[in-house]
N, C-alpha and C. Protein backbone atom coordinates (compact mmCIF):
# COMPACT_ATOMS: atom_id res chain seq x y z
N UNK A 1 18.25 -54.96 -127.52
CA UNK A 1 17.09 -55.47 -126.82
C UNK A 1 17.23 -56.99 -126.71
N UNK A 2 17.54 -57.80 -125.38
CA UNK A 2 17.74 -59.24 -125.26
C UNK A 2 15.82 -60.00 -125.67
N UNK A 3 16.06 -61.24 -126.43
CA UNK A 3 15.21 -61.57 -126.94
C UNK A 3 14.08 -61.67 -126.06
N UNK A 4 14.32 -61.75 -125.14
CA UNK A 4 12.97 -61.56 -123.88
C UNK A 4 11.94 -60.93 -124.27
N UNK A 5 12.51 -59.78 -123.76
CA UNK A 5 11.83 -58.60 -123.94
C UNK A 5 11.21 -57.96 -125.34
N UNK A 6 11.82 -58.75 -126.48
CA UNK A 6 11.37 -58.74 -128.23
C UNK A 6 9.62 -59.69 -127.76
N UNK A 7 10.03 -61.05 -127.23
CA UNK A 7 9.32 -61.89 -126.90
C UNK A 7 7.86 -61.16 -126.40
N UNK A 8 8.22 -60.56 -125.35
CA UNK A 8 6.59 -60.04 -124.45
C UNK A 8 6.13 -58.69 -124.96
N UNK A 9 6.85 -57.99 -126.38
CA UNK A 9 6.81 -56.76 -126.73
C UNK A 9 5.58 -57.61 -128.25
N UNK A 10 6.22 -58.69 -128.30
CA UNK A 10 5.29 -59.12 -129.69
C UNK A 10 4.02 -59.99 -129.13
N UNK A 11 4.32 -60.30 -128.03
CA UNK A 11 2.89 -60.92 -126.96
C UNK A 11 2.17 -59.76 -126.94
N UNK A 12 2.42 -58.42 -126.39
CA UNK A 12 1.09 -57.35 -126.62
C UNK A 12 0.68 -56.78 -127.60
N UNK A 13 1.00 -56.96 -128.87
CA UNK A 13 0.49 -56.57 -130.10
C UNK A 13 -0.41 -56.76 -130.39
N UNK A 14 -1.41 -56.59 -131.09
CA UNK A 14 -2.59 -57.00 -131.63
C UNK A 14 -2.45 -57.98 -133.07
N UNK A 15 -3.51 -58.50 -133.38
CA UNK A 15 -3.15 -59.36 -134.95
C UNK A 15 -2.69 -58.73 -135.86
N UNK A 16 -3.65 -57.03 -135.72
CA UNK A 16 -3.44 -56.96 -136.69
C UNK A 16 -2.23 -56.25 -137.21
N UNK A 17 -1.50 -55.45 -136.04
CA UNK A 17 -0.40 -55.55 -135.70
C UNK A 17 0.77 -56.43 -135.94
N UNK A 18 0.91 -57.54 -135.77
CA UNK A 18 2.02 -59.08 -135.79
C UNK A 18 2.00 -59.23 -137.57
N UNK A 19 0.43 -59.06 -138.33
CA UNK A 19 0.06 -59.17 -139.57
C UNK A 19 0.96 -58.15 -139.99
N UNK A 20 0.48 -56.85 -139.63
CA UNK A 20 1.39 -55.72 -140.67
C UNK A 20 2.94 -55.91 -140.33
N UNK A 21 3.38 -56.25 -139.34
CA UNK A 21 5.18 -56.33 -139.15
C UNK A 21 5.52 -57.70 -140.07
N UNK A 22 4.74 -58.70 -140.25
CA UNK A 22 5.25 -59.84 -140.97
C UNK A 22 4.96 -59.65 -142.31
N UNK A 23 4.21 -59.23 -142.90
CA UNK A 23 4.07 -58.49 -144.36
C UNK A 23 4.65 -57.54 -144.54
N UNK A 24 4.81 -56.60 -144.11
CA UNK A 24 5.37 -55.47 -144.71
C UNK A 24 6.60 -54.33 -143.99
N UNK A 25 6.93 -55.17 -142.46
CA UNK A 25 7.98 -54.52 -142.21
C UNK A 25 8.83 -55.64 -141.16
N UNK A 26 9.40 -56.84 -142.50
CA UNK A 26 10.08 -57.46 -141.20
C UNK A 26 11.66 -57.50 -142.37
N UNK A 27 11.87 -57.18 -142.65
CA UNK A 27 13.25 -56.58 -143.02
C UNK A 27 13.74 -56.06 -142.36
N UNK A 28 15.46 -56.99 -142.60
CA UNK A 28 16.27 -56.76 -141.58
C UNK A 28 16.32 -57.16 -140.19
N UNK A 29 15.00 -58.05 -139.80
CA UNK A 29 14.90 -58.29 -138.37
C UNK A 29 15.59 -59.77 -137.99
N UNK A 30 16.37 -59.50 -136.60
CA UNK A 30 16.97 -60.79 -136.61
C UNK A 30 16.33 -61.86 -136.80
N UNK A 31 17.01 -62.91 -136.85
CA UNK A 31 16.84 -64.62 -137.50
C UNK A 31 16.13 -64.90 -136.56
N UNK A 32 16.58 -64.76 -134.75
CA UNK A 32 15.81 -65.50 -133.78
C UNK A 32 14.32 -65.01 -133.35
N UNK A 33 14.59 -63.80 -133.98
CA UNK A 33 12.33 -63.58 -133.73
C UNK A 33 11.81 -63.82 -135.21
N UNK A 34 12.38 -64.55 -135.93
CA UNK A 34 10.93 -65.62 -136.95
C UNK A 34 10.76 -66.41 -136.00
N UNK A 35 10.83 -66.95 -134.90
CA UNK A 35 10.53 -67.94 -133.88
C UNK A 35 9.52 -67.47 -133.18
N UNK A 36 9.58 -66.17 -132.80
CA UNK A 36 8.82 -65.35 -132.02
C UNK A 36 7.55 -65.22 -132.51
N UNK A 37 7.41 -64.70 -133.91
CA UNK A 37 6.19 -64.54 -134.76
C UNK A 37 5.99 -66.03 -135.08
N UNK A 38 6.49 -66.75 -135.52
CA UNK A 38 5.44 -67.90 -135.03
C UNK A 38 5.22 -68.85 -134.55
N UNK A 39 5.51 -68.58 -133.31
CA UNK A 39 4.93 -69.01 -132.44
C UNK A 39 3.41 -68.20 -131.92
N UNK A 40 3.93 -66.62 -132.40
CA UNK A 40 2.42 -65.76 -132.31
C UNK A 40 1.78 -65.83 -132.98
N UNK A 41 1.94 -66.62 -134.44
CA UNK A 41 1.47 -66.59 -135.01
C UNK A 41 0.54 -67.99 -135.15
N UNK A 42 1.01 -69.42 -134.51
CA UNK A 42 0.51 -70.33 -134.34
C UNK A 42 -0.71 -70.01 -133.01
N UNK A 43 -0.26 -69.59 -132.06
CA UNK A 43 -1.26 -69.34 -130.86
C UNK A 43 -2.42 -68.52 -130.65
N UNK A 44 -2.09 -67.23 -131.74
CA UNK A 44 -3.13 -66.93 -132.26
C UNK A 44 -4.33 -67.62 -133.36
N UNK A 45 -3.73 -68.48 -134.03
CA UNK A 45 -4.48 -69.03 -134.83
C UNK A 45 -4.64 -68.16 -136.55
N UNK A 46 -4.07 -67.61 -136.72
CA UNK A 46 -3.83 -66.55 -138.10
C UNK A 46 -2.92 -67.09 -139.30
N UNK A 47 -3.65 -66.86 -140.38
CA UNK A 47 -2.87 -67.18 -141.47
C UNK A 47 -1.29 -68.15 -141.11
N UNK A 48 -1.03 -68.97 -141.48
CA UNK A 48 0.47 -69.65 -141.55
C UNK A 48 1.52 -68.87 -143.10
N UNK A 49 0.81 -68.73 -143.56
CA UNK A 49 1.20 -68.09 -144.64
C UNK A 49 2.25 -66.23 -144.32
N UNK A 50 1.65 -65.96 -143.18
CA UNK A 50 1.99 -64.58 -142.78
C UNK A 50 3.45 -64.80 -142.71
N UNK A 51 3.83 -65.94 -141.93
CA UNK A 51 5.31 -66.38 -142.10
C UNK A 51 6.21 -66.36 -143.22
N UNK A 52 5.73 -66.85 -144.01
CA UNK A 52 6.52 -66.66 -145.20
C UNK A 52 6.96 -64.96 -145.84
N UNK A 53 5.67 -64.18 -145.68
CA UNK A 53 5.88 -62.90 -146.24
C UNK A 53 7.05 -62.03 -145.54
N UNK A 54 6.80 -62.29 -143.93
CA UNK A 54 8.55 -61.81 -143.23
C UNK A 54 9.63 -62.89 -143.72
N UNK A 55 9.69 -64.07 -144.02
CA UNK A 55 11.00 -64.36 -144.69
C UNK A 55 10.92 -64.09 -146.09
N UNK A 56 10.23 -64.07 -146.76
CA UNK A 56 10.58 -63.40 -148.78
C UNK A 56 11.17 -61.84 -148.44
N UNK A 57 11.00 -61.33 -147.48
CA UNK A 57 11.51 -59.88 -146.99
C UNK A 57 12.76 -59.38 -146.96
N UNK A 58 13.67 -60.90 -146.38
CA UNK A 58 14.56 -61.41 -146.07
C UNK A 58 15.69 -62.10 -147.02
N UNK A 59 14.84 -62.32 -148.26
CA UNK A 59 15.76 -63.15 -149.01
C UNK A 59 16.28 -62.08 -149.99
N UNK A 60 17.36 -62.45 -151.04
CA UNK A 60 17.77 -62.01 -152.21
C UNK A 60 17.06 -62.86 -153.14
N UNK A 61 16.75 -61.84 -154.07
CA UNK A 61 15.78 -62.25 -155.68
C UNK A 61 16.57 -61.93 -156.85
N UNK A 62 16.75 -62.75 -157.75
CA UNK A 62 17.20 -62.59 -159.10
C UNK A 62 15.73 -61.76 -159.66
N UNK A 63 16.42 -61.49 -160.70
CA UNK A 63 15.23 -60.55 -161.83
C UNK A 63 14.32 -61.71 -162.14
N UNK A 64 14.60 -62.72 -162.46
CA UNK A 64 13.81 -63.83 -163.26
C UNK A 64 12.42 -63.95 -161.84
N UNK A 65 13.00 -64.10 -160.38
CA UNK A 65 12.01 -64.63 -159.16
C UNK A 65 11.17 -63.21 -159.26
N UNK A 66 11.56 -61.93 -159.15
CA UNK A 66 11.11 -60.91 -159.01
C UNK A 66 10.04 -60.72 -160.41
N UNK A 67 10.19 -61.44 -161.42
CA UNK A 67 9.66 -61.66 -162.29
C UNK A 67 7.98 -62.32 -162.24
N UNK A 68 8.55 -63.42 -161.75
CA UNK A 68 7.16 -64.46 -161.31
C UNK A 68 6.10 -63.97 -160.64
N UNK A 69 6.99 -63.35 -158.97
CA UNK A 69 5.82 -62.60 -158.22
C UNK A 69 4.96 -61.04 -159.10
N UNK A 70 5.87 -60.62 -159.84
CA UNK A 70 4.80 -59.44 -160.59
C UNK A 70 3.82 -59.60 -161.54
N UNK A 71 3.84 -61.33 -162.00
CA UNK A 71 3.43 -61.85 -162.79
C UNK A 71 1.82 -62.23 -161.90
N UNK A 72 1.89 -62.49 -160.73
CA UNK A 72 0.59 -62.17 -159.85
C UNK A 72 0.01 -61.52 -159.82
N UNK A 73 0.46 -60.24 -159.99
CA UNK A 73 -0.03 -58.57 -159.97
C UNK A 73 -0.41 -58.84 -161.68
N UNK A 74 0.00 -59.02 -162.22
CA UNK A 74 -0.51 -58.47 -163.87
C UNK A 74 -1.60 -59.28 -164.42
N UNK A 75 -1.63 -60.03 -163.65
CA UNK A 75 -2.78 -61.33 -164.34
C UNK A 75 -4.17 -60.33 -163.52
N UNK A 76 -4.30 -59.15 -162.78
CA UNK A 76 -5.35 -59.44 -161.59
C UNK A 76 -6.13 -58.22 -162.98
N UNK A 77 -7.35 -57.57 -162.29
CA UNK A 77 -8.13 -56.54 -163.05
C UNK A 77 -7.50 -55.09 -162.73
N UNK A 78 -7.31 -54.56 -163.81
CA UNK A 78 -7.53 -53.07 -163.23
C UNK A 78 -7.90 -52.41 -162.18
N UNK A 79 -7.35 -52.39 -161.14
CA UNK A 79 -7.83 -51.67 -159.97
C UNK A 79 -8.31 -49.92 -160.63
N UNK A 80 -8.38 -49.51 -161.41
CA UNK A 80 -8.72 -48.23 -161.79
C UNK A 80 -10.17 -48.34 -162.51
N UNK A 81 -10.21 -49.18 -164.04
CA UNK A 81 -11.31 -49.03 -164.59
C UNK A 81 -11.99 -50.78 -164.81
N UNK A 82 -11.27 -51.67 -164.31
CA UNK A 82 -11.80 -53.16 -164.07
C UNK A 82 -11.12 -54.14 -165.38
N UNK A 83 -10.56 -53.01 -166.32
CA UNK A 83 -10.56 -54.05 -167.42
C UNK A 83 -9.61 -55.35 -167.21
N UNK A 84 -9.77 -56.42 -168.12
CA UNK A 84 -9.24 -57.78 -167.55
C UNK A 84 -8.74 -58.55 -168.72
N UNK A 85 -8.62 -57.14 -169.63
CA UNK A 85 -8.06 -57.93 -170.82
C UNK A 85 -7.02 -57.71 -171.50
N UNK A 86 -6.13 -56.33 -170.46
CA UNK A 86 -4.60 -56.52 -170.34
C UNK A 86 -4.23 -56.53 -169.07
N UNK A 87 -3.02 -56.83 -169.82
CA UNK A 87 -2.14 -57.35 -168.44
C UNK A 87 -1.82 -56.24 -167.62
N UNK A 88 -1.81 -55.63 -166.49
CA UNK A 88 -1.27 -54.24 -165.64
C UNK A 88 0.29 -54.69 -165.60
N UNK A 89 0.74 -53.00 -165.53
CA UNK A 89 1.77 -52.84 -165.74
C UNK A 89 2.16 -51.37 -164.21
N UNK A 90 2.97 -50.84 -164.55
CA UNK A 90 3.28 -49.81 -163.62
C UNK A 90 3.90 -48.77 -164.30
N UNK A 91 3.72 -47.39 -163.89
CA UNK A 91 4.33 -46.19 -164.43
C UNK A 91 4.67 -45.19 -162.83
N UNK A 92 5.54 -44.03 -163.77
CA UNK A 92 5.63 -42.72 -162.62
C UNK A 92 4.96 -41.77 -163.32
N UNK A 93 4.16 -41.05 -162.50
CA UNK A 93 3.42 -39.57 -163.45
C UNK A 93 4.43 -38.82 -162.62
N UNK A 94 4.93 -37.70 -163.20
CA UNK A 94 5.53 -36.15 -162.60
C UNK A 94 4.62 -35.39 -162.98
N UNK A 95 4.83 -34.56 -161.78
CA UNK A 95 3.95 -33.19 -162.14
C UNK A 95 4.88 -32.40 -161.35
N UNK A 96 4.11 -30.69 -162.08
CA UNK A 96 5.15 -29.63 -161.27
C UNK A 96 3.73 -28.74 -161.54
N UNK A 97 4.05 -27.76 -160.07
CA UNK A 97 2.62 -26.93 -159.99
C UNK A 97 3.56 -25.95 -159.29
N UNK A 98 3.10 -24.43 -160.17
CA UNK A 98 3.36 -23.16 -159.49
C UNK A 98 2.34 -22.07 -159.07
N UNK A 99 3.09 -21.30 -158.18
CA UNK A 99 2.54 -19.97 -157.96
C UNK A 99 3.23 -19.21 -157.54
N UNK A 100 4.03 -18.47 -158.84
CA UNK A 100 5.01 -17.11 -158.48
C UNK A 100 5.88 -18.31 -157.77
N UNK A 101 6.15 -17.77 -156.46
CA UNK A 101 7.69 -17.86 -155.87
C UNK A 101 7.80 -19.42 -155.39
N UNK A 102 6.30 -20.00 -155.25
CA UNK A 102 6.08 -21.46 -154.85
C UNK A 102 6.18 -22.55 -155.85
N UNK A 103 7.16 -23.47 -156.08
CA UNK A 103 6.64 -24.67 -156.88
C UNK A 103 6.41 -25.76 -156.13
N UNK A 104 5.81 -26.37 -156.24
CA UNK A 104 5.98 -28.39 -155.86
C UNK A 104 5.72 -28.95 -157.00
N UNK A 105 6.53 -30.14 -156.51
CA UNK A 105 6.60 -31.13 -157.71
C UNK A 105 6.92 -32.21 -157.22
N UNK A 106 6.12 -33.59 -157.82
CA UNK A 106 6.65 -34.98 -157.56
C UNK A 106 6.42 -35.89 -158.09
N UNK A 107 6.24 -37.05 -157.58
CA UNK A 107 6.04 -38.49 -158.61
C UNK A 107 5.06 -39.07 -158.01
N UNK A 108 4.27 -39.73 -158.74
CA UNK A 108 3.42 -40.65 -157.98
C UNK A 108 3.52 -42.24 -158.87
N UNK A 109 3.63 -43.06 -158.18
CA UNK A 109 3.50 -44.42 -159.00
C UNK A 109 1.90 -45.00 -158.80
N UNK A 110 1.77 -45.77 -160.08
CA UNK A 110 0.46 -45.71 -160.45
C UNK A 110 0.66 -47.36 -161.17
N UNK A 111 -0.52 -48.32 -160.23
CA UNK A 111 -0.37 -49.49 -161.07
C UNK A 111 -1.90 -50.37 -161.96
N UNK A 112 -1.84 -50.53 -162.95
CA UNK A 112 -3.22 -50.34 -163.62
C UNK A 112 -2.89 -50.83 -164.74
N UNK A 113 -3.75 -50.62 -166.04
CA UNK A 113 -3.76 -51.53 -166.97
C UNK A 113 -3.33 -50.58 -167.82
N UNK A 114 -2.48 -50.69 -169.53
CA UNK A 114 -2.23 -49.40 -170.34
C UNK A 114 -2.72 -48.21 -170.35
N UNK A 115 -4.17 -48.79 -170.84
CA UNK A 115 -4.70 -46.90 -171.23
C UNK A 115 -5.00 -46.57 -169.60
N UNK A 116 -5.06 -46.86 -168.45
CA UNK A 116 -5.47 -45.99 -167.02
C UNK A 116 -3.33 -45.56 -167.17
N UNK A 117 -2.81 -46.34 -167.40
CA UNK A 117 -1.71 -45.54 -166.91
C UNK A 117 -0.78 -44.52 -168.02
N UNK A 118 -1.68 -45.04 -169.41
CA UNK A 118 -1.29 -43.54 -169.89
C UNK A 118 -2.16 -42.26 -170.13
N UNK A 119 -3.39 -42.65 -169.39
CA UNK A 119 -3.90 -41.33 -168.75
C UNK A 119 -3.73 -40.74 -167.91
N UNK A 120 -2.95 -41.27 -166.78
CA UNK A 120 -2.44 -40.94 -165.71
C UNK A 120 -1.28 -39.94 -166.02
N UNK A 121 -0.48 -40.41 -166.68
CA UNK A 121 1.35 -39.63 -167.47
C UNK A 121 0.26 -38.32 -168.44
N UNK A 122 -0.66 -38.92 -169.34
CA UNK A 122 -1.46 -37.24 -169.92
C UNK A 122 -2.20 -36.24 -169.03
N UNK A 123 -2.34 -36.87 -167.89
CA UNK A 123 -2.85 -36.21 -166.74
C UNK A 123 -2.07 -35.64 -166.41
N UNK A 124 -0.80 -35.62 -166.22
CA UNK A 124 0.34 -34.97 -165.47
C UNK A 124 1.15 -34.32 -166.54
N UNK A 125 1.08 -34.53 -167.46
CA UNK A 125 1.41 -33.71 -168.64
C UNK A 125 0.93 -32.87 -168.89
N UNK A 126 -0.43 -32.31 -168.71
CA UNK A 126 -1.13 -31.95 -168.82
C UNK A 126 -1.22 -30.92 -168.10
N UNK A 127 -1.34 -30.94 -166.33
CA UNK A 127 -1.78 -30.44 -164.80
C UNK A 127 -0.29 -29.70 -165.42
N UNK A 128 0.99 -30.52 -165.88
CA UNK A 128 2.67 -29.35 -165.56
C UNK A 128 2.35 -28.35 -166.43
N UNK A 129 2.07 -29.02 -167.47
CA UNK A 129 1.95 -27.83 -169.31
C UNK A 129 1.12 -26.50 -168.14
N UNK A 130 0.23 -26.41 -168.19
CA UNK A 130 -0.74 -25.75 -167.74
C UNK A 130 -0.38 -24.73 -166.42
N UNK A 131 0.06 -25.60 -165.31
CA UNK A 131 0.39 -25.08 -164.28
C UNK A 131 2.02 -25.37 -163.63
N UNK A 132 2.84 -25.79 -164.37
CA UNK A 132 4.02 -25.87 -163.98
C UNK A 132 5.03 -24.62 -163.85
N UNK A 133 4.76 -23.78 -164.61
CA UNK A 133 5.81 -22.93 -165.58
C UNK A 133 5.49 -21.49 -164.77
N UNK A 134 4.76 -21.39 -163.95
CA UNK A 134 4.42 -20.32 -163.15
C UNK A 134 5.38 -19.79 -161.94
N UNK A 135 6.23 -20.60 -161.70
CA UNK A 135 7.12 -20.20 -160.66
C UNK A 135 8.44 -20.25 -160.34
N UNK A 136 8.81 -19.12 -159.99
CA UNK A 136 10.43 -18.73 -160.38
C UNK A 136 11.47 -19.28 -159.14
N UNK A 137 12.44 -19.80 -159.41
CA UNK A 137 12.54 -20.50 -160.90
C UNK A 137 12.41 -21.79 -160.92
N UNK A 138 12.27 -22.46 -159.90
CA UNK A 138 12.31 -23.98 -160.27
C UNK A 138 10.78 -24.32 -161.22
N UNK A 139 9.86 -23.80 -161.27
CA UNK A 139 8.90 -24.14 -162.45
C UNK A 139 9.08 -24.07 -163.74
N UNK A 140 9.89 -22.98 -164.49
CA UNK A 140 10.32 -22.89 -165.72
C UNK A 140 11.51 -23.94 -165.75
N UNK A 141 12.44 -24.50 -165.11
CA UNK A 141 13.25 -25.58 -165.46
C UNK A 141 12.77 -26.76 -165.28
N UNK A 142 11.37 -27.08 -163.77
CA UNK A 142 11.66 -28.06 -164.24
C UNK A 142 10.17 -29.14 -164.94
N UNK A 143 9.42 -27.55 -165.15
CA UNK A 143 8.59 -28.16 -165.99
C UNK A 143 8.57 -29.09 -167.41
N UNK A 144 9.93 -28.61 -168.20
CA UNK A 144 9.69 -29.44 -169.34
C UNK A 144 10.59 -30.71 -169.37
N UNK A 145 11.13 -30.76 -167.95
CA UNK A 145 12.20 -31.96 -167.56
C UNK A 145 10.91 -33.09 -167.05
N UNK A 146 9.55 -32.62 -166.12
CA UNK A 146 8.75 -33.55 -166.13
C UNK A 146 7.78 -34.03 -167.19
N UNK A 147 7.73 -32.87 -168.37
CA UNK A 147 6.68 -33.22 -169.26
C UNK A 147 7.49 -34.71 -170.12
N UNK A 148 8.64 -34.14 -170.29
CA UNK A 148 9.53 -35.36 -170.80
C UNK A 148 9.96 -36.34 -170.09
N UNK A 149 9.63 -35.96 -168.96
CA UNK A 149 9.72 -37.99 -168.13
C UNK A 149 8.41 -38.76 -168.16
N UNK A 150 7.40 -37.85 -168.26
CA UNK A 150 5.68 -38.10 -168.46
C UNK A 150 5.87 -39.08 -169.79
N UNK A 151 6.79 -38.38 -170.76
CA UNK A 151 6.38 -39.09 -172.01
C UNK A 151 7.13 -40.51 -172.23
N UNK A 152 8.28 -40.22 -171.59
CA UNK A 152 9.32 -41.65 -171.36
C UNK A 152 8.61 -42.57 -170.60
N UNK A 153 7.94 -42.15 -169.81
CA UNK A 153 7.43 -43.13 -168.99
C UNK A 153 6.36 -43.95 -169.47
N UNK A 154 5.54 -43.23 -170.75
CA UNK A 154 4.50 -43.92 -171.59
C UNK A 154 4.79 -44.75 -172.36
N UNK A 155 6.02 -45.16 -172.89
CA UNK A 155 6.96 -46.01 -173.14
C UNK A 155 7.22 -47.27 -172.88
N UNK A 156 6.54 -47.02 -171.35
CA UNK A 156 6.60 -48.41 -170.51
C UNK A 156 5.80 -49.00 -170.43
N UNK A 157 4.19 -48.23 -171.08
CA UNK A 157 3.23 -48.57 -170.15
C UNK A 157 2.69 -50.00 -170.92
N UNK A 158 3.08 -49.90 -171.98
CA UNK A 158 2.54 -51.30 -173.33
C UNK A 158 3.39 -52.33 -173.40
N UNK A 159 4.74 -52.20 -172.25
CA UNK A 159 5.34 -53.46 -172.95
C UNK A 159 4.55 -54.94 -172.01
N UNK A 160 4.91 -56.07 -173.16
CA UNK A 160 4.82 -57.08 -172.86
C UNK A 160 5.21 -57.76 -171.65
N UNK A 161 5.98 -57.25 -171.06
CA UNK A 161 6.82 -57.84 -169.66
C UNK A 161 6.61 -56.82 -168.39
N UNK A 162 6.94 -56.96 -167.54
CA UNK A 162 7.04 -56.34 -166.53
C UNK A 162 8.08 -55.26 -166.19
N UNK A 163 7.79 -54.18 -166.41
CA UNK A 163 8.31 -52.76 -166.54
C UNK A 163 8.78 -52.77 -165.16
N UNK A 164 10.12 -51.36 -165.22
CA UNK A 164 11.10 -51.64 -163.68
C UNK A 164 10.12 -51.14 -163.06
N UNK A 165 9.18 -49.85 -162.99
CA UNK A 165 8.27 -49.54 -162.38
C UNK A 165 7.15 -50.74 -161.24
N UNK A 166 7.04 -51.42 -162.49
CA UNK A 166 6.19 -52.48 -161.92
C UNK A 166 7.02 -53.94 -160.95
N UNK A 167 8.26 -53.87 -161.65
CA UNK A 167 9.24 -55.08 -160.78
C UNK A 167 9.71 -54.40 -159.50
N UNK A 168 10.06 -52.88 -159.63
CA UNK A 168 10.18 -52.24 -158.21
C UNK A 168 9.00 -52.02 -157.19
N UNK A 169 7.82 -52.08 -157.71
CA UNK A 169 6.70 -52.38 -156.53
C UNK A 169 6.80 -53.56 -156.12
N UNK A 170 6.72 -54.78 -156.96
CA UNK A 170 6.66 -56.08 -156.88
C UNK A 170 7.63 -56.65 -155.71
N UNK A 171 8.72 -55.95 -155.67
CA UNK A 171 10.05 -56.00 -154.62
C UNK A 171 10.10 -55.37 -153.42
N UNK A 172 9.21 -54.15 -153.73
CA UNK A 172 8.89 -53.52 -152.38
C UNK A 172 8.21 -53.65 -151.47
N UNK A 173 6.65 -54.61 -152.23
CA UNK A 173 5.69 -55.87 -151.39
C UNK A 173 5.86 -56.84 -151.71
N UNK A 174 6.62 -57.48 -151.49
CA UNK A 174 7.35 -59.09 -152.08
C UNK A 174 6.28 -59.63 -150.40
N UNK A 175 6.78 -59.54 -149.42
CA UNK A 175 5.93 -59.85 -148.61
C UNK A 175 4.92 -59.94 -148.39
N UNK A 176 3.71 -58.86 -148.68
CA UNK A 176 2.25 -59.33 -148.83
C UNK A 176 1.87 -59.85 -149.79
N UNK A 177 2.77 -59.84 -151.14
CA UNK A 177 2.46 -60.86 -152.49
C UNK A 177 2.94 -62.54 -152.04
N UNK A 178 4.01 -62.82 -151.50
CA UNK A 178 4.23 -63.69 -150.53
C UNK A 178 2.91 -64.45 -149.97
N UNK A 179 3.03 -63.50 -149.10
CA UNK A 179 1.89 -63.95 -147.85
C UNK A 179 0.27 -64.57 -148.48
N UNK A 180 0.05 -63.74 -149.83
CA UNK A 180 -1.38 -63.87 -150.40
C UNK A 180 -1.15 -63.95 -151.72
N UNK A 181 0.02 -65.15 -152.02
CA UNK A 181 -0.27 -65.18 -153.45
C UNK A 181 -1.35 -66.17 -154.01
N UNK A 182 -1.75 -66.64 -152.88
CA UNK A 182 -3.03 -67.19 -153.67
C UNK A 182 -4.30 -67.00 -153.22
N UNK A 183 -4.31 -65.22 -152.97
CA UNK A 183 -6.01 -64.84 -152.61
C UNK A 183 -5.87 -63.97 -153.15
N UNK A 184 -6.55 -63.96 -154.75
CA UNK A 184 -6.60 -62.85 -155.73
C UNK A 184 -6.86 -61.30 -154.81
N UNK A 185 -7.75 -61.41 -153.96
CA UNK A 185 -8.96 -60.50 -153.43
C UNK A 185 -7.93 -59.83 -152.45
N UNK A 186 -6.87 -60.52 -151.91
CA UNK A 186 -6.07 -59.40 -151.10
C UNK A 186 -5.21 -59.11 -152.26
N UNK A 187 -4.59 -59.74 -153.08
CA UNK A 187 -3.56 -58.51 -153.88
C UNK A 187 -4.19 -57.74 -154.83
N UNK A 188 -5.13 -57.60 -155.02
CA UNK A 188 -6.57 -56.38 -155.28
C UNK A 188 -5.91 -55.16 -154.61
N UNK A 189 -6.42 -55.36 -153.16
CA UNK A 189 -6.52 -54.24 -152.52
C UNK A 189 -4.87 -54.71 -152.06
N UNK A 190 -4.12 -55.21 -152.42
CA UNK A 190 -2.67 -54.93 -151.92
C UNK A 190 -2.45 -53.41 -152.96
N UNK A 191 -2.83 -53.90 -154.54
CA UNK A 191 -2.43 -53.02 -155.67
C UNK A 191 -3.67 -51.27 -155.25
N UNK A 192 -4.71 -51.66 -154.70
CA UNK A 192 -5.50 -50.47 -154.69
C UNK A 192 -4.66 -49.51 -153.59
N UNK A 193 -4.24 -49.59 -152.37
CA UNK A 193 -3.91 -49.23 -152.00
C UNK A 193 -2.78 -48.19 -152.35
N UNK A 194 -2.23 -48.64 -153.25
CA UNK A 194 -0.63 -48.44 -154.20
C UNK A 194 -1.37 -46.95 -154.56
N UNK A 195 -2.34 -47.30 -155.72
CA UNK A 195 -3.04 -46.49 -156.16
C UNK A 195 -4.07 -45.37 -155.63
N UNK A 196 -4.04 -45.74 -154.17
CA UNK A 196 -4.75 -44.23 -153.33
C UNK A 196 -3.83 -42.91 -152.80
């Protein structure tokens, strides 16, 4: 696609549109349309900041940088039960659910403060124990393979630092943490979202 046509394709977008491609999906996009966005982004009159979140998209991060930005996320409240007097962290719950010949099973990541996220892993420990083991055969194998990642994963939920769980979200919205690292109130609902 010659840049023209990139050009009058990002002229009919809407804000809020130009907003979601520069936060959260401008990876990988060539070098010469950051010019494009802002310039749309100056003429519209919108955040200057949006810019930055499509280039952090863009860059390579050591563990230590990937560090800092999750360090945004852990300072905020509990998006689950409000508390504000640990630090959030991140986990995976597995679950496995049968019936006879049907299983499903999967992961959900969950970001919140200790005890919401090791109720979350006893929640799913819990939902497999109960209803995993019902269906032939992937429920009998791989129910006690998730009850035991449930419990590994509780493991994570107390440490002091920023768990891979939580540095792999942190990397995966590096851009809207970017874009709003200094409006508590959007990386709120950056993290609630995570959690719906």
């Amino acid at each position: 696609m010659d840049i023209k046509r990139i050009e009058e394709n990002y002229q009919r977008m809407s804000d809020n549109e130009i907003i979601r491609i520069a936060t959260t999906d401008a990876r990988g996009l060539r070098p010469e349309v950051f010019g494009i966005i802002e310039n749309e982004i100056k003429k519209r009159n919108l955040d200057p900041n949006i810019l930055q979140g499509a280039i952090a998209q863009n860059k390579k991060y050591s563990l230590s940088e990937v560090e800092q930005y999750s360090k945004l996320l852990r300072d905020l409240p509990c998006p689950i039960c409000g508390n504000t007097h640990e630090k959030l962290n991140g986990t995976i719950s597995h679950t496995v659910k049968s019936f006879i010949i049907f299983t499903t099973y999967g992961t959900e990541p969950t970001i919140a403060c200790p005890d919401c996220l090791d109720k979350k892993n006893d929640d799913a420990i819990l939902s497999s124990a109960l209803l995993g083991w019902w269906g032939f055969p992937w429920g009998f194998f791989k129910t006690p393979i998730y009850i035991y990642r449930n419990y590994k994963a509780k493991k994570d939920n107390r440490l002091d630092t920023s768990n891979n769980t939580l540095l792999s979200y942190t990397l995966g919205n590096i851009g809207e943490i970017e874009t709003y690292k200094d409006n508590k109130e959007k990386l709120k609902d950056i993290i609630k979202r995570r959690n719906n």
